[in-house]
Protein backbone atom coordinates (compact mmCIF):
# COMPACT_ATOMS: atom_id res chain seq x y z
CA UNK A 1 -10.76 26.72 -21.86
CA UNK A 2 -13.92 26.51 -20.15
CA UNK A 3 -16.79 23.75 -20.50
CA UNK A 4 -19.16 26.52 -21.18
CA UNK A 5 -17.13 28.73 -23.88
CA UNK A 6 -16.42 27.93 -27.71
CA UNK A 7 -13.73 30.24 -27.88
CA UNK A 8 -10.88 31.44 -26.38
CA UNK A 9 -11.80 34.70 -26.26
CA UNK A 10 -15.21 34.14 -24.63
CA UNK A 11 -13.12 31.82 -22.11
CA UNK A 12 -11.33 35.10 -20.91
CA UNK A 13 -14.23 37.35 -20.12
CA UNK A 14 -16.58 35.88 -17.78
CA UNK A 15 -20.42 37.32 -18.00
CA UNK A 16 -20.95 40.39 -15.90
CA UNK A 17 -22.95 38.72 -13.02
CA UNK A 18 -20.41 35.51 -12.71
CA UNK A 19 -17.39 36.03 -10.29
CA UNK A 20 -14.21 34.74 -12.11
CA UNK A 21 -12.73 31.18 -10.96
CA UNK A 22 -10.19 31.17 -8.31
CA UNK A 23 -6.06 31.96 -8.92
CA UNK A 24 -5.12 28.70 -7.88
CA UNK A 25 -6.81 25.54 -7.62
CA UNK A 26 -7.97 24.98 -4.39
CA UNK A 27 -7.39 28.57 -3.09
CA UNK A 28 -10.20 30.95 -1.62
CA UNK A 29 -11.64 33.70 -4.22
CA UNK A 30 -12.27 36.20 -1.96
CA UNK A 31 -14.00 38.33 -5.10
CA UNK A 32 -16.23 35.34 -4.77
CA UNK A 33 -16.70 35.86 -1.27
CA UNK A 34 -18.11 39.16 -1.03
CA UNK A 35 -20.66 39.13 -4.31
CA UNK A 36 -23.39 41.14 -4.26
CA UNK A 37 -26.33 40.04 -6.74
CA UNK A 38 -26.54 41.77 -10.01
CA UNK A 39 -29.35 41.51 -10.99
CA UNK A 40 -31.64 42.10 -8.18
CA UNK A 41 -35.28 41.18 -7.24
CA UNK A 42 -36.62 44.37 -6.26
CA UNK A 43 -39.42 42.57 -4.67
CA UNK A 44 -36.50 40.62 -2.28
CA UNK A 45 -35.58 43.78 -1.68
CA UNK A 46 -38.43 45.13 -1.07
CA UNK A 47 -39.36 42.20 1.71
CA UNK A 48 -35.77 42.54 3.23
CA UNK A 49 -36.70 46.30 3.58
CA UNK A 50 -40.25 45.47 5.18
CA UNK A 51 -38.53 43.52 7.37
CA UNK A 52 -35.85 45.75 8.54
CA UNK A 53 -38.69 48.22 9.05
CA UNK A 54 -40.55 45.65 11.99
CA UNK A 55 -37.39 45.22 13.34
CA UNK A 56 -36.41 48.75 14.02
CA UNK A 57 -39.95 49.98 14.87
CA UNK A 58 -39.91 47.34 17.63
CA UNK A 59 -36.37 48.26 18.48
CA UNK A 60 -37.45 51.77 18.94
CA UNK A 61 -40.76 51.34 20.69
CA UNK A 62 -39.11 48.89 23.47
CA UNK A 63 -36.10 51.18 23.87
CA UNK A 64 -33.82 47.37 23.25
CA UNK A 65 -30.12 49.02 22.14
CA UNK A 66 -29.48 45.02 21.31
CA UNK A 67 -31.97 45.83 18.73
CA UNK A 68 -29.61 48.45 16.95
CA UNK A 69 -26.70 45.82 17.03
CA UNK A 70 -28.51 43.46 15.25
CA UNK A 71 -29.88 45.60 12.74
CA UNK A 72 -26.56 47.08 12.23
CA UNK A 73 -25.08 43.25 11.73
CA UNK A 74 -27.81 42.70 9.38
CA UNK A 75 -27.18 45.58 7.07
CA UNK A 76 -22.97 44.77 6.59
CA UNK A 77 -24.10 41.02 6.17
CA UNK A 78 -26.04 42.04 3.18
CA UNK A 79 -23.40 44.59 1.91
CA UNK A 80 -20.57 42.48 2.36
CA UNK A 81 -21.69 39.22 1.17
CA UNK A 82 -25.53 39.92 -0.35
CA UNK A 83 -28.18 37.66 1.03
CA UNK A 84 -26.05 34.60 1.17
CA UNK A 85 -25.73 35.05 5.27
CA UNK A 86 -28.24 37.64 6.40
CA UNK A 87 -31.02 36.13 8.53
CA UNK A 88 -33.63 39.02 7.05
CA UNK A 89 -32.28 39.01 3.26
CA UNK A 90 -32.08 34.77 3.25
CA UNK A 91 -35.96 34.90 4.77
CA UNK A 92 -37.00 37.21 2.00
CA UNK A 93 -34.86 36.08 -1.19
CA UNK A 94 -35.83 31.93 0.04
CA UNK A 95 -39.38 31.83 1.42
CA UNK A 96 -41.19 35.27 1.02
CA UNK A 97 -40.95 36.13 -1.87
CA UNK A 98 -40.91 33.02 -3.85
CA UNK A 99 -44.31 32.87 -2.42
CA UNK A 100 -45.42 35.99 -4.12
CA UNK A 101 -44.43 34.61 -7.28
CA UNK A 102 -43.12 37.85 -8.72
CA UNK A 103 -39.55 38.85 -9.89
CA UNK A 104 -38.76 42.56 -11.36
CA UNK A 105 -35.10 42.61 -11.71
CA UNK A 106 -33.13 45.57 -11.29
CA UNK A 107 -29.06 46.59 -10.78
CA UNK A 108 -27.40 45.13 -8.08
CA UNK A 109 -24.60 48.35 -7.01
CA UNK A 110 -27.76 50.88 -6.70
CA UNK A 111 -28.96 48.52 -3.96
CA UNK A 112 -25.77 47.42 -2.24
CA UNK A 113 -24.98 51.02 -2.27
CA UNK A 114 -28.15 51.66 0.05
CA UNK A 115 -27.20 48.47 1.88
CA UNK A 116 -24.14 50.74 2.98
CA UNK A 117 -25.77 53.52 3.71
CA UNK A 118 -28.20 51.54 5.99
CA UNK A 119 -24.91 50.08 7.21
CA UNK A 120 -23.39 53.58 8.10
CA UNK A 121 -26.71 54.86 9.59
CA UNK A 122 -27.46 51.93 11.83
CA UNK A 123 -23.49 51.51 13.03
CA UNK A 124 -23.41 55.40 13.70
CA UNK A 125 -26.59 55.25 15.85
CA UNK A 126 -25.60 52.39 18.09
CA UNK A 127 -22.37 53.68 18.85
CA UNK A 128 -24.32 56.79 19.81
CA UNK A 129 -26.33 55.15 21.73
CA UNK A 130 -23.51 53.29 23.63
CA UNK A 131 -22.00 56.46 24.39
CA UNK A 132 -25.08 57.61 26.07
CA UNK A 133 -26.16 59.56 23.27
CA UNK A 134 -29.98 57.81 23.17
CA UNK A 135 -31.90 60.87 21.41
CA UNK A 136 -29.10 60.84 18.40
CA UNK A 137 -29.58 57.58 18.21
CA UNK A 138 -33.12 57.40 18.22
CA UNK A 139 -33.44 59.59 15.60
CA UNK A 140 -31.16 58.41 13.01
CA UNK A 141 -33.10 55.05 13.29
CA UNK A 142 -36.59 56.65 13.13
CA UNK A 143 -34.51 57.79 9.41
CA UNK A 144 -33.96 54.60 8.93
CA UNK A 145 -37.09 53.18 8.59
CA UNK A 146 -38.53 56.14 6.95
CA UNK A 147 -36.14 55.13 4.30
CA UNK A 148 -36.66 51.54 4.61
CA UNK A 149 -40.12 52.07 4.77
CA UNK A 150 -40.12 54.13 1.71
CA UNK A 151 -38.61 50.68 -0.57
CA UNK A 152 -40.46 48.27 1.23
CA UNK A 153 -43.83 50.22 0.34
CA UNK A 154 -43.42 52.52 -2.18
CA UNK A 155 -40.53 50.80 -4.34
CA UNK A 156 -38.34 54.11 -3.78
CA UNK A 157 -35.29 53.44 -2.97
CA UNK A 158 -33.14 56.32 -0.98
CA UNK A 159 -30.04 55.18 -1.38
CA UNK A 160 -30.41 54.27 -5.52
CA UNK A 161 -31.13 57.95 -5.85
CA UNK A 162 -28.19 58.98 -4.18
CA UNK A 163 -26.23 56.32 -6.27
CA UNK A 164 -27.68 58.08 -9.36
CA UNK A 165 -27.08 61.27 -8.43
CA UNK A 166 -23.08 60.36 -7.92
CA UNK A 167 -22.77 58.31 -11.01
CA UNK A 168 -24.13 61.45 -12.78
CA UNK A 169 -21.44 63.41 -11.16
CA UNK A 170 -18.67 60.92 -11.83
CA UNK A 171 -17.87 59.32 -8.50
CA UNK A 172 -19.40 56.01 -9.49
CA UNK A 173 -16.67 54.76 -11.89
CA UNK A 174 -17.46 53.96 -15.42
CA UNK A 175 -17.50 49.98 -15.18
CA UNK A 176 -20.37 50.07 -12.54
CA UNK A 177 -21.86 52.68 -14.68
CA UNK A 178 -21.93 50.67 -17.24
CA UNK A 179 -23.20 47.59 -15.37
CA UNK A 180 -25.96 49.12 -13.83
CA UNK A 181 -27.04 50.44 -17.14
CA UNK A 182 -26.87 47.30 -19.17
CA UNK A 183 -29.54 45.06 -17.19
CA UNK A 184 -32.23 44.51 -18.58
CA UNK A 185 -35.09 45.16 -16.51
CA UNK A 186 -38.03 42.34 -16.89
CA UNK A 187 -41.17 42.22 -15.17
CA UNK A 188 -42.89 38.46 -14.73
């Protein structure tokens, strides 16, 4: 039984936002591993988003493809393993926006879902662009930071809409359903 729990049965199901203790003592919890926060600080995200935004509108006004690689690293850090290893996401979540003071949280899946989606877009345009394909490329980032652009200034977030829109028509199973509706959203 666990140090925290009373009773056996609260022992054997851990609270939605903890990842469960590893098989074996010792032994890698890869469930661990690749978290994602739920809860989330919109305004984290919000500053992760700003940022992504400089990056790519530098990346597109000085032409740099490296640019596009490390934006594309950036977005599967964050949807693989939340902001535990992203430069961008670890600036925002441990220096800018503790200095605003502010925390609004929100569901975690909506937002790694648009993590993914950034993921996708920013993968697919440097591989475009590596295959000589600049215009494509281009233009799938300029999308980018429209979308981007739109959460970092706005709040809206792109790719929670699209999340809504499938859990409405049943392709989001009924546990992250569930999850995403049972946070309680606070605003300090």
């Amino acid at each position: 039984m666990s140090k925290l729990t009373s009773s056996p049965a609260a022992a054997q199901a851990p609270a939605p936002t903890q990842a469960p203790a590893p098989a074996r003592p010792g032994g890698i919890d890869w469930r661990q591993v690749f978290t994602f926060p739920n809860p989330v600080n919109e305004y984290a995200a919000r500053i992760t988003a700003g940022l992504v935004v400089l990056l790519s509108v530098v990346t597109l006004l000085t032409g740099f493809g490296w640019g596009l690689a490390v934006i594309a690293v950036g977005f599967w850090l964050r949807l693989l393993f939340g902001p535990r290893i992203s430069p961008l996401a670890r600036l925002s979540v441990r220096v800018l926006t503790p200095l605003l003071g502010k925390t609004r949280l929100v569901p975690g899946p909506p937002k790694r879902f648009a993590q993914g989606i950034g993921a996708a877009m920013s993968t697919a345009a440097a591989i475009l662009l590596a295959a000589g394909l600049a215009p494509a490329a281009w233009i799938l980032l300029a999308v980018l930071i429209v979308a981007a652009s739109l959460e970092s200034v706005l709040g809206f977030c792109l790719g929670c809409v699209v999340f809504g829109i499938l859990q409405r028509r049943g392709f989001i199973p009924e546990d992250v359903c569930e999850a995403c509706n049972n946070i309680v959203l606070r605003r300090d």
